[in-house]
C-alpha atoms as a PDB file:
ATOM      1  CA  UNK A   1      -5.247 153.605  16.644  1.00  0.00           C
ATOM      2  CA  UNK A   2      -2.900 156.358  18.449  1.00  0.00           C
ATOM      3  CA  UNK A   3      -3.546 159.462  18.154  1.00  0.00           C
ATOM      4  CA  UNK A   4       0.493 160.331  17.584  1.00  0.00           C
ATOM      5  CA  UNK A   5       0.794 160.567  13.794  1.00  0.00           C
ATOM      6  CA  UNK A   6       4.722 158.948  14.358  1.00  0.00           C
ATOM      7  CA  UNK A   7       7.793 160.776  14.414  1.00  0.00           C
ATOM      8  CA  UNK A   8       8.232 163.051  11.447  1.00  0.00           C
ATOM      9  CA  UNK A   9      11.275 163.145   8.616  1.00  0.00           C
ATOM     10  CA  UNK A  10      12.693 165.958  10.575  1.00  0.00           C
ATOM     11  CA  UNK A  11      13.309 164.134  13.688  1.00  0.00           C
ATOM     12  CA  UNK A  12      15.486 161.535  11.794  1.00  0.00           C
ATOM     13  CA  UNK A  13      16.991 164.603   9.683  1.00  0.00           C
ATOM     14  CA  UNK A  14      18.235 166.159  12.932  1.00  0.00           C
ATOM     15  CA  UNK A  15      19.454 162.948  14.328  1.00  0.00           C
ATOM     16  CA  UNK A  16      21.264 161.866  11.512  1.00  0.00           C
ATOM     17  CA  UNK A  17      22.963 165.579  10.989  1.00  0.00           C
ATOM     18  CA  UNK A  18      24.189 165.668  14.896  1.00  0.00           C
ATOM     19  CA  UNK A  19      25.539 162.027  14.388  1.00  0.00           C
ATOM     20  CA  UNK A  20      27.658 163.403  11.407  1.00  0.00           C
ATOM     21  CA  UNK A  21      28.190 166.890  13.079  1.00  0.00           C
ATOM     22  CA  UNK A  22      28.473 166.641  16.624  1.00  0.00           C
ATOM     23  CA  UNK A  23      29.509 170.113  17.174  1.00  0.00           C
ATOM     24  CA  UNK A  24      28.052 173.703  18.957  1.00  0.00           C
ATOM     25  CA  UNK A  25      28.020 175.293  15.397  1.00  0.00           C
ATOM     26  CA  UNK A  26      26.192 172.623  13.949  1.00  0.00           C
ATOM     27  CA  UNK A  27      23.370 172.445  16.613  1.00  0.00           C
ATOM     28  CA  UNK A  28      22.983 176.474  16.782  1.00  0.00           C
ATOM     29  CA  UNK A  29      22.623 176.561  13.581  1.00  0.00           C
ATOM     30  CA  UNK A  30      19.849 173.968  12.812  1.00  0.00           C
ATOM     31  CA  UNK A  31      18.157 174.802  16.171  1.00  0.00           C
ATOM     32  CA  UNK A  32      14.765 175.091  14.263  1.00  0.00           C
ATOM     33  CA  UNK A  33      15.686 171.582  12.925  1.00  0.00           C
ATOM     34  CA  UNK A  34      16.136 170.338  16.844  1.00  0.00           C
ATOM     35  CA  UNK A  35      13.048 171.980  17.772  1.00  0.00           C
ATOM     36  CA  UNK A  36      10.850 170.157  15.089  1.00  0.00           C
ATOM     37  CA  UNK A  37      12.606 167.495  14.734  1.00  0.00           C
ATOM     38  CA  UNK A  38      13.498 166.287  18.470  1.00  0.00           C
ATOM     39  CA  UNK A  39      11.430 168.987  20.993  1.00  0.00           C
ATOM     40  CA  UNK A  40       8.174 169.052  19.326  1.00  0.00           C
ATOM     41  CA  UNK A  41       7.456 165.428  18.358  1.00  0.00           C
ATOM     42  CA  UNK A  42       9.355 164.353  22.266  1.00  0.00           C
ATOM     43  CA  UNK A  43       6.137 165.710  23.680  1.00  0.00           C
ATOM     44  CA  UNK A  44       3.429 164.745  21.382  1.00  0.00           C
ATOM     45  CA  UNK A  45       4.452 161.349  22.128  1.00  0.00           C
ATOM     46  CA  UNK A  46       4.859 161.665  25.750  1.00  0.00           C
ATOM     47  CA  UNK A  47       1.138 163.560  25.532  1.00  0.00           C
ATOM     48  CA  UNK A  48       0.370 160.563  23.612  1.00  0.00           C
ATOM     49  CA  UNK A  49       1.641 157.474  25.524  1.00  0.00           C
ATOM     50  CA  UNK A  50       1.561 158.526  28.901  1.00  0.00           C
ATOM     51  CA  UNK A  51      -1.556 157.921  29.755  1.00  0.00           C
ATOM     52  CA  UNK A  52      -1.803 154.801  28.401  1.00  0.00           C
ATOM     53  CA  UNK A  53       1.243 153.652  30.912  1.00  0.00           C
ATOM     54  CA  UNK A  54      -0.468 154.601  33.316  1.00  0.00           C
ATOM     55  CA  UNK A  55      -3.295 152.617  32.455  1.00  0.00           C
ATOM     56  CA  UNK A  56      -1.033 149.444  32.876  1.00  0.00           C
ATOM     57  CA  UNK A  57       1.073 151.091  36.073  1.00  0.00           C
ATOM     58  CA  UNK A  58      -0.982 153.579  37.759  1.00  0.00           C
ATOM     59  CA  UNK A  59       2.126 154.751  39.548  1.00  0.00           C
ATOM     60  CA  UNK A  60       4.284 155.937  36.584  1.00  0.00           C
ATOM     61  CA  UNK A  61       4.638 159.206  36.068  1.00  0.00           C
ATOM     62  CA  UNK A  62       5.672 161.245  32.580  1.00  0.00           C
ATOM     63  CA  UNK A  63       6.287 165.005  32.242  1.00  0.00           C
ATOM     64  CA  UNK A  64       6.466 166.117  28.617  1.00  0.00           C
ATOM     65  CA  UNK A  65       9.289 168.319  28.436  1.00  0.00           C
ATOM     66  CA  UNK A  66      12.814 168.320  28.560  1.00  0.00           C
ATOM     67  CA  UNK A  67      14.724 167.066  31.312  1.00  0.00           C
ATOM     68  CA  UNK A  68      10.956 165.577  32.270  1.00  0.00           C
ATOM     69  CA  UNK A  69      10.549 162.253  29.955  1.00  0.00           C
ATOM     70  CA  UNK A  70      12.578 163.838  27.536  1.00  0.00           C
ATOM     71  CA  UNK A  71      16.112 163.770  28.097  1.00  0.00           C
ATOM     72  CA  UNK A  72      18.413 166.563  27.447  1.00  0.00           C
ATOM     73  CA  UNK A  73      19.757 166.893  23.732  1.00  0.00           C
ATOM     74  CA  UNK A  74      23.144 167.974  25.847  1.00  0.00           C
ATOM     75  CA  UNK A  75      25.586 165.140  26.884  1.00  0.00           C
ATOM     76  CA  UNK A  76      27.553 165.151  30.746  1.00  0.00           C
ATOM     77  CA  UNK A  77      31.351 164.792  29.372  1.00  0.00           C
ATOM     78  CA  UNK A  78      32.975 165.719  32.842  1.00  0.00           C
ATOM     79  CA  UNK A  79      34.015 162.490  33.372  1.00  0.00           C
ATOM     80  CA  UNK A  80      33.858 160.927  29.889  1.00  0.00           C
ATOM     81  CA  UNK A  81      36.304 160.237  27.341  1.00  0.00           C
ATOM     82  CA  UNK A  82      34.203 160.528  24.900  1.00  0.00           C
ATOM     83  CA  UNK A  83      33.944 164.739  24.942  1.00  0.00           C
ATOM     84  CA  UNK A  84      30.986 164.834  22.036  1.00  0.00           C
ATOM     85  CA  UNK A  85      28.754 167.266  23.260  1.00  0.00           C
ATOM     86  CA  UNK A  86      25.272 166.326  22.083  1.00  0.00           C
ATOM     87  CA  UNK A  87      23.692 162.712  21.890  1.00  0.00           C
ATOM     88  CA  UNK A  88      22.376 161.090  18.793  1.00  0.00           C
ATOM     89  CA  UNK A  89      19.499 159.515  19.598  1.00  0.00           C
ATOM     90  CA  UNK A  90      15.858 160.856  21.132  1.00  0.00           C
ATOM     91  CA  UNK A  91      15.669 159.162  24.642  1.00  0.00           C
ATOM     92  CA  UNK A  92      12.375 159.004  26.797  1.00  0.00           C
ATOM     93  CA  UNK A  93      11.557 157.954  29.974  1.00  0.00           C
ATOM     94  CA  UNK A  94       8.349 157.433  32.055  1.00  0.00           C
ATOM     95  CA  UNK A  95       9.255 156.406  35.469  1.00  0.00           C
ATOM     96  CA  UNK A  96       8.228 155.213  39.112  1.00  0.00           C
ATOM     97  CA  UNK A  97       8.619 157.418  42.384  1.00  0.00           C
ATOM     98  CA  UNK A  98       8.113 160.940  42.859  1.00  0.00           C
ATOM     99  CA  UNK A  99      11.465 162.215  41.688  1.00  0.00           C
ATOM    100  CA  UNK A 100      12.761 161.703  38.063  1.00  0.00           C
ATOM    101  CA  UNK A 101      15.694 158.719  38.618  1.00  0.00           C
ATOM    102  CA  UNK A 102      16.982 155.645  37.213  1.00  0.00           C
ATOM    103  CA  UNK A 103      16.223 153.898  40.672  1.00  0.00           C
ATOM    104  CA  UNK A 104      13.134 152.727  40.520  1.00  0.00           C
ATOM    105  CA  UNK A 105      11.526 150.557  37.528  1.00  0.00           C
ATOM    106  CA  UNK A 106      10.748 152.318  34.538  1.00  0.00           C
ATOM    107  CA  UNK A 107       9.732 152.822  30.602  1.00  0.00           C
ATOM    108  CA  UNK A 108      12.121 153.324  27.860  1.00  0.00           C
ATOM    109  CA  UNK A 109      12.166 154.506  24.134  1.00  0.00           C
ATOM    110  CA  UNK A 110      15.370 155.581  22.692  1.00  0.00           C
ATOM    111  CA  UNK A 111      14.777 156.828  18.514  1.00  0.00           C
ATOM    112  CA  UNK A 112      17.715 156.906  17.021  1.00  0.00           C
ATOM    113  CA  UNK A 113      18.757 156.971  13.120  1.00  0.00           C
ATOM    114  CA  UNK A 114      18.848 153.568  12.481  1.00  0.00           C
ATOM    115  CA  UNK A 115      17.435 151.172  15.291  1.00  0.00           C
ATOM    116  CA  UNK A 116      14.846 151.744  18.189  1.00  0.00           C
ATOM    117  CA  UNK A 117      15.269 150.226  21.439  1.00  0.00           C
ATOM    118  CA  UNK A 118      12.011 150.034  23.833  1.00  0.00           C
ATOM    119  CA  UNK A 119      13.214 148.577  27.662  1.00  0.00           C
ATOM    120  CA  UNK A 120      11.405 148.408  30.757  1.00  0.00           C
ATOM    121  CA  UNK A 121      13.088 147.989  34.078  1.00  0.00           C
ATOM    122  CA  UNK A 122      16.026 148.576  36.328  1.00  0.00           C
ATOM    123  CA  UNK A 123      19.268 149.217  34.458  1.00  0.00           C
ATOM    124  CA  UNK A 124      21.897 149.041  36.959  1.00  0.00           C
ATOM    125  CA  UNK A 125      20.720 148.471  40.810  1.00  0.00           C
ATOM    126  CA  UNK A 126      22.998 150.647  43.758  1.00  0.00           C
ATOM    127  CA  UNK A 127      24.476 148.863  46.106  1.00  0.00           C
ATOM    128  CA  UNK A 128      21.045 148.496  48.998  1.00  0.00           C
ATOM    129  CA  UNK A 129      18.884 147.404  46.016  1.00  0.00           C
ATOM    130  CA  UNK A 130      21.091 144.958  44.385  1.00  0.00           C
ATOM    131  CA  UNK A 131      21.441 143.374  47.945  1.00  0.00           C
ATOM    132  CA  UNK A 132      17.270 143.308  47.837  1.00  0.00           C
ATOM    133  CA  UNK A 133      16.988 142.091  44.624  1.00  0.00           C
ATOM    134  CA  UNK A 134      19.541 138.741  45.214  1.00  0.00           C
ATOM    135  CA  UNK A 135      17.648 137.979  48.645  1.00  0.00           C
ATOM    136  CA  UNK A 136      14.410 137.934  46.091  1.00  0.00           C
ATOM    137  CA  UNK A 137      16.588 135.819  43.745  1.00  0.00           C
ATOM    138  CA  UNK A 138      17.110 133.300  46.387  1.00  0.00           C
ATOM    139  CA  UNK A 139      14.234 133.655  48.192  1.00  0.00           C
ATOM    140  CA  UNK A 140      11.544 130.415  47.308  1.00  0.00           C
ATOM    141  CA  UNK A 141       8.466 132.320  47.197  1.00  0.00           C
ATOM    142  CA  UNK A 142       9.812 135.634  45.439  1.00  0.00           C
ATOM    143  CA  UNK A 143      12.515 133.572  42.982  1.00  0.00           C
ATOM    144  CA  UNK A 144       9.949 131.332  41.957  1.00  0.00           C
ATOM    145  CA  UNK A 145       8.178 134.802  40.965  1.00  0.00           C
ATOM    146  CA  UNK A 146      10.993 136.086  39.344  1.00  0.00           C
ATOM    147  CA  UNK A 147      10.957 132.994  37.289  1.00  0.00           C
ATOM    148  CA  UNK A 148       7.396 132.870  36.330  1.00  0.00           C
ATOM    149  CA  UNK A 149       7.723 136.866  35.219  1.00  0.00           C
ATOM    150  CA  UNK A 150      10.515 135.587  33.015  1.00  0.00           C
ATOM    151  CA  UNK A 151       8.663 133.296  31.277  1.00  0.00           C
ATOM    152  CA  UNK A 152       5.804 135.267  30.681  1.00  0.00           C
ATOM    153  CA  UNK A 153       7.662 137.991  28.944  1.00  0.00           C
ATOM    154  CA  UNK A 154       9.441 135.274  26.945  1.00  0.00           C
ATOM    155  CA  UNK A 155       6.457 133.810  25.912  1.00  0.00           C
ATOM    156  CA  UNK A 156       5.096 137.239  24.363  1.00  0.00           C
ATOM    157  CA  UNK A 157       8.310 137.378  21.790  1.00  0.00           C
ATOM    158  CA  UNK A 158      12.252 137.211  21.088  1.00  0.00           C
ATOM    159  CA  UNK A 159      12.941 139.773  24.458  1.00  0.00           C
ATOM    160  CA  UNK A 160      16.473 140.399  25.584  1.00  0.00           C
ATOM    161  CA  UNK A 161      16.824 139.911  29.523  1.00  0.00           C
ATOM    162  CA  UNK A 162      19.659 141.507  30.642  1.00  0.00           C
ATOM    163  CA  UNK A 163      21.640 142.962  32.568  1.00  0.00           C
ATOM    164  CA  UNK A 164      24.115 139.503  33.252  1.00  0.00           C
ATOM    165  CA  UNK A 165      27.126 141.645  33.947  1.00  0.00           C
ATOM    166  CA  UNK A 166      28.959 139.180  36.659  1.00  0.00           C
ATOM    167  CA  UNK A 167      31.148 136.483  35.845  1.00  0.00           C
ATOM    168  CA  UNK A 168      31.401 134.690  39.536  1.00  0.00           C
ATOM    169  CA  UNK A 169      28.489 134.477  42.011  1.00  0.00           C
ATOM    170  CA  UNK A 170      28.432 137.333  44.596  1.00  0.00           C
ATOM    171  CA  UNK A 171      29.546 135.684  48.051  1.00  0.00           C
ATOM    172  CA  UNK A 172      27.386 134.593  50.291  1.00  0.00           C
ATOM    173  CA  UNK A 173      24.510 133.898  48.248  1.00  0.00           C
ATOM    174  CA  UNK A 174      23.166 130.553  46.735  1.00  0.00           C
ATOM    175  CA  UNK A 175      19.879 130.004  44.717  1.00  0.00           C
ATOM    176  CA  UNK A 176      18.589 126.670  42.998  1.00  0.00           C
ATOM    177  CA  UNK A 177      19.706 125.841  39.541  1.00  0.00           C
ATOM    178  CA  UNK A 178      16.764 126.948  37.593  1.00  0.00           C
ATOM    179  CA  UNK A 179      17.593 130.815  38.830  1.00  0.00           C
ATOM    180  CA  UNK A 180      21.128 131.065  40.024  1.00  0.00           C
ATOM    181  CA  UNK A 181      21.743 132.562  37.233  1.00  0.00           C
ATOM    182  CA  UNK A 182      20.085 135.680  38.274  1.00  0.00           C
ATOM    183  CA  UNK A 183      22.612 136.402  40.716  1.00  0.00           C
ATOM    184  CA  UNK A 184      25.383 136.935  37.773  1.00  0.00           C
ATOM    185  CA  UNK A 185      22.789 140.014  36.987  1.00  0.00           C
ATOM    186  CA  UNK A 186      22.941 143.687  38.622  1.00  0.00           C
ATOM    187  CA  UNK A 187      20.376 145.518  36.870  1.00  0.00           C
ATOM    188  CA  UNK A 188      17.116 143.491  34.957  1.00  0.00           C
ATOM    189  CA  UNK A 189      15.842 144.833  32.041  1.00  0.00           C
ATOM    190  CA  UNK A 190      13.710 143.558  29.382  1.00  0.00           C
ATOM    191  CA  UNK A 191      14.811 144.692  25.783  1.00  0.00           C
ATOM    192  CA  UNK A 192      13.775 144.889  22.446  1.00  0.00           C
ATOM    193  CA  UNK A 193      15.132 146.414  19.352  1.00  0.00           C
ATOM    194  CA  UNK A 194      13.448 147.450  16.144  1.00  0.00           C
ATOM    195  CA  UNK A 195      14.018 149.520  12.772  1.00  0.00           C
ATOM    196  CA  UNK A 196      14.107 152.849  12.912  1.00  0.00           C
ATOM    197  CA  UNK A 197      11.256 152.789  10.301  1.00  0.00           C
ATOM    198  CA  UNK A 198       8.595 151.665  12.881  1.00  0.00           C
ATOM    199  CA  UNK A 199       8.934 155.101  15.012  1.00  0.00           C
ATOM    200  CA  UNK A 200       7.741 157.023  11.651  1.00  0.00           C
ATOM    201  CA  UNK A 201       4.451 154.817  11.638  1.00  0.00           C
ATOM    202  CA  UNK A 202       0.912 156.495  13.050  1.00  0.00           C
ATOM    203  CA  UNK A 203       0.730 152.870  15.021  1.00  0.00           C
ATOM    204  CA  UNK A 204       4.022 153.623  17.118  1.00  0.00           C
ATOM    205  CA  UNK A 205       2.676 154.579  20.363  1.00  0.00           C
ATOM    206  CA  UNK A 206       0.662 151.715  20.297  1.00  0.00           C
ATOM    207  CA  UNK A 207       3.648 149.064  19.171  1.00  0.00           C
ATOM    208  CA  UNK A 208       5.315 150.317  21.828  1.00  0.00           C
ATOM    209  CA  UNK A 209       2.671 149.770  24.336  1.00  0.00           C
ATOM    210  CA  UNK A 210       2.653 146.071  23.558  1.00  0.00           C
ATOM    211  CA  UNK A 211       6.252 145.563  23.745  1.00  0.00           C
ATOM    212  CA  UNK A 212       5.004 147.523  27.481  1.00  0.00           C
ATOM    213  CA  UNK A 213       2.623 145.500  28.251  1.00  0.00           C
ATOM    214  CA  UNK A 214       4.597 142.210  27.534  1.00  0.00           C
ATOM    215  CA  UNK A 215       7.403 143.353  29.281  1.00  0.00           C
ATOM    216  CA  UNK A 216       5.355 144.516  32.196  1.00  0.00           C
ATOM    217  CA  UNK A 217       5.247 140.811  34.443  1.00  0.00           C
ATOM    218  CA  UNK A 218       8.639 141.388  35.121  1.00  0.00           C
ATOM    219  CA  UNK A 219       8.881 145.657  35.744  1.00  0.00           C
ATOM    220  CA  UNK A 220       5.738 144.544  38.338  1.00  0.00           C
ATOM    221  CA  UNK A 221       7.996 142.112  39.983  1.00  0.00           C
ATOM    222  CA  UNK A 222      10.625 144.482  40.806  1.00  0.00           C
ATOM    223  CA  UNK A 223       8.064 146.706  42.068  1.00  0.00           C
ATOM    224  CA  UNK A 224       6.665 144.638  44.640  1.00  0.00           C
ATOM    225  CA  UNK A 225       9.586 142.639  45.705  1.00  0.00           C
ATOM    226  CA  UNK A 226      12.872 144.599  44.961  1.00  0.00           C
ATOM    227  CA  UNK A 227      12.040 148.759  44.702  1.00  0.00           C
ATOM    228  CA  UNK A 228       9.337 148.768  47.553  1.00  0.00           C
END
């Protein structure tokens, strides 16, 4: 069993009161809430479940502070419509490479008030990956890959594969029938999501490190064939 006793009332008391009052006054004012709530529990369980990443991807790496594998309470509104300051949910990350990106295959738990969402992968590729990642679609040897990682992860449970964001194929590029659907994607993911009561349980770390561990055929096929 995991050492990380699961997140505690006041992280879902702080989420829920900067969902309903997503304002500066607010947050200053329960800033003991945030820090108990959302700082405090952030890095017991990065403490907690790093390691045991590791274990399964020697190369991941996990810092347990902010703006490390915890994300920033703080939201980037420059070029957003949407001008609420502060995010309502408790994301974490535990990623690949030496500097802290989205570019490279990855870990992800994001608490919020009333779901959890666990995903490994590559959320959206730039523009020299994506072009790496459709040669491995199409390629026999590294497609066929891609399609065995997919049904290994399938087989574990009800996963969401996404990211299928393309409506026409890309020009240029052709792939058998059994994976040319691949090249409608532009980011690969896998996904699950799960009541917001599981993150208060003392088994959470270790929930989420089989929903890791099932996931992981296809976050090790990116490594070696698209993000090397």
């Amino acid at each position: 069993m995991s050492g990380f006793p699961g997140f505690p009332k006041e992280t879902f008391a702080f989420l829920s009161g900067i969902t309903d009052h997503n304002e500066k006054i607010w947050f200053d004012a329960n800033r003991p809430l945030y820090e108990a709530g959302y700082v405090a529990p952030g890095k017991a369980f990065v403490t907690e479940i790093g390691p045991k990443i590791r274990a399964l991807s020697p190369d991941v790496q996990f810092d347990p502070k902010i703006n490390g594998s915890i994300s920033r309470i703080n939201r980037d509104v420059r070029f957003s419509k949407d001008k609420r300051p502060y995010k309502s949910h408790l994301a974490l990350w535990f990623w690949h490479g030496e500097k802290r990106s989205w570019d490279l295959p990855g870990f992800y738990v994001d608490v919020g008030v009333e779901r959890v969402f666990l995903g490994v992968g590559m959320y959206q590729f730039d523009k020299e990956t994506l072009d790496t990642y459709r040669q491995s679609v199409i390629h026999p040897r590294s497609g066929k890959a891609l399609l065995a990682a997919v049904e290994a992860v399938k087989s574990k449970g009800d996963y969401q594969i996404g990211q299928k964001t393309r409506k026409l194929m890309p020009r240029g590029f052709e792939a058998p029938a059994d994976r040319v659907e691949y090249l409608l994607y532009e980011g690969i993911t896998v996904g699950m999501e799960l009541p917001s009561s599981v993150a208060t349980e003392p088994g959470f770390a270790d929930l989420c490190m089989t929903h890791f561990t099932n996931a992981w055929p296809l976050a090790k096929w990116l490594i070696e064939e698209v993000a090397t």
